[in-house]
Protein backbone atom coordinates (compact mmCIF):
# COMPACT_ATOMS: atom_id res chain seq x y z
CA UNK A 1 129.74 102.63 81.60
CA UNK A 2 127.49 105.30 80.40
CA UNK A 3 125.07 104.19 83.23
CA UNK A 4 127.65 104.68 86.17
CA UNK A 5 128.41 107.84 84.69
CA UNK A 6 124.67 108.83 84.63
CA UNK A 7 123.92 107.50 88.02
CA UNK A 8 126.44 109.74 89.59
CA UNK A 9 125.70 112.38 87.94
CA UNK A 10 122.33 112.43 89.11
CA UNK A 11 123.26 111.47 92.72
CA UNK A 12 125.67 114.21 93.00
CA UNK A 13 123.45 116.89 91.72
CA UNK A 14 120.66 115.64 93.95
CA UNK A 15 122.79 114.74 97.48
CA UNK A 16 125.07 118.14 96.92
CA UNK A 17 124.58 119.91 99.95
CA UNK A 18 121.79 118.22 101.30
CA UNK A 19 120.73 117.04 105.54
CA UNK A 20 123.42 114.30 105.16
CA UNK A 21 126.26 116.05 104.08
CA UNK A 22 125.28 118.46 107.29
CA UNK A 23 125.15 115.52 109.36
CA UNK A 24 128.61 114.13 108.07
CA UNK A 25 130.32 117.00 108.27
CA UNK A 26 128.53 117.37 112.19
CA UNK A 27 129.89 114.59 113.40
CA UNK A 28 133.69 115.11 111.59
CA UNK A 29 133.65 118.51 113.44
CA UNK A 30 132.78 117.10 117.07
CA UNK A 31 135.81 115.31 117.00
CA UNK A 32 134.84 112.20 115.55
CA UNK A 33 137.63 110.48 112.71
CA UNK A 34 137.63 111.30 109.69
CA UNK A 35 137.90 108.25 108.32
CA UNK A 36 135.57 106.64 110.70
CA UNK A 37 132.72 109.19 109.81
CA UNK A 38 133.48 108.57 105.84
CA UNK A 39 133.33 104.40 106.38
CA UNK A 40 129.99 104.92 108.54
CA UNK A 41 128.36 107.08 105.55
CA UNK A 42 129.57 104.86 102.89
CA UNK A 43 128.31 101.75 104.34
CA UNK A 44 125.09 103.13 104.68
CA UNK A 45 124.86 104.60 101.67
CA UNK A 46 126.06 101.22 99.73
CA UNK A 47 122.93 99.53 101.87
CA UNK A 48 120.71 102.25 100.67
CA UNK A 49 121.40 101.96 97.31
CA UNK A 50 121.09 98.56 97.23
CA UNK A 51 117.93 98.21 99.08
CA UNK A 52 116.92 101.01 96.52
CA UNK A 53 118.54 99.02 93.32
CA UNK A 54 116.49 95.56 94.30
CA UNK A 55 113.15 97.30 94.94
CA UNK A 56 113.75 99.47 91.60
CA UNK A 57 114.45 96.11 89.56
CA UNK A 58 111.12 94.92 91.44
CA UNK A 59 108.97 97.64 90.30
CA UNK A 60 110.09 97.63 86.91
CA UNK A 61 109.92 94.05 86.02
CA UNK A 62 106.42 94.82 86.52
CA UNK A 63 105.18 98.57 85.78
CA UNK A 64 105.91 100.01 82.66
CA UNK A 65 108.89 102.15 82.70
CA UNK A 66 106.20 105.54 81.09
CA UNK A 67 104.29 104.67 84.16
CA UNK A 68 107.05 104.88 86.82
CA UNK A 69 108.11 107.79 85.12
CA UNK A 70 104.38 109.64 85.46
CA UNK A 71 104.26 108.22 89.27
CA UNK A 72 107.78 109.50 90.05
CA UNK A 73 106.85 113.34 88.46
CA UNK A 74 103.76 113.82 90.20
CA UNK A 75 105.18 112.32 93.51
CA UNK A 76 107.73 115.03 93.56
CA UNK A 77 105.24 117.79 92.26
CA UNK A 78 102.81 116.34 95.44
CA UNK A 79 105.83 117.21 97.49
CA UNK A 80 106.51 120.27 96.37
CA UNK A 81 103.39 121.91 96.35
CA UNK A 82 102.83 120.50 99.75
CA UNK A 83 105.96 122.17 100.71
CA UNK A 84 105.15 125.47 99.03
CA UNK A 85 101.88 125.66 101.57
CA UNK A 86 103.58 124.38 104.57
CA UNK A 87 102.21 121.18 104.81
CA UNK A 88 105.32 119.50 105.02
C-alpha cells in the first residue's frame, strides 16, 4: 500500500497543472462531455503507465537501481540546463 500511496503522490505533484491538464480541460470547454473527455484521458493514461511500468521492470531487472537513479538525475539536470539557455 505504501507504494500506491507513493506513486501518486509523486504523479500528482509532477502532472499538477501541467500541458495535459490544459489539453483536458480544452477539450471539456469546447463542448466536448465531460465524461467522455475524463474516459479518453484515463485510458491513455492507464496505457502510459503501463507501457512505462513494463519498460521500468525491464530496465531494472538489469541496471542497478544507484545507476538508474544517477541516469535519471542528470537526464533531468541535461534538460534543465538546456532549457535555461533556450535550447529546448
Amino acid at each position: 500500500m505504501k507504494a500506491v500511496w507513493l506513486a501518486f503522490g509523486a504523479i500528482f505533484i509532477a502532472e499538477l497543472g501541467d500541458k495535459t491538464q490544459l489539453a483536458i480541460l480544452a477539450l471539456t470547454g469546447r463542448g466536448y462531455s465531460a465524461w467522455a473527455v475524463f474516459l479518453g484521458s484515463m485510458l491513455a493514461f492507464a496505457v502510459l503507465t503501463g507501457i512505462a511500468v513494463l519498460i521500468g521492470d525491464w530496465v531494472q531487472a538489469r541496471i542497478p537501481t544507484e545507476t538508474i537513479s544517477k541516469i535519471a538525475g542528470a537526464s533531468f539536470v541535461t534538460i534543465g540546463v538546456l532549457m535555461w539557455f533556450g535550447k529546448i
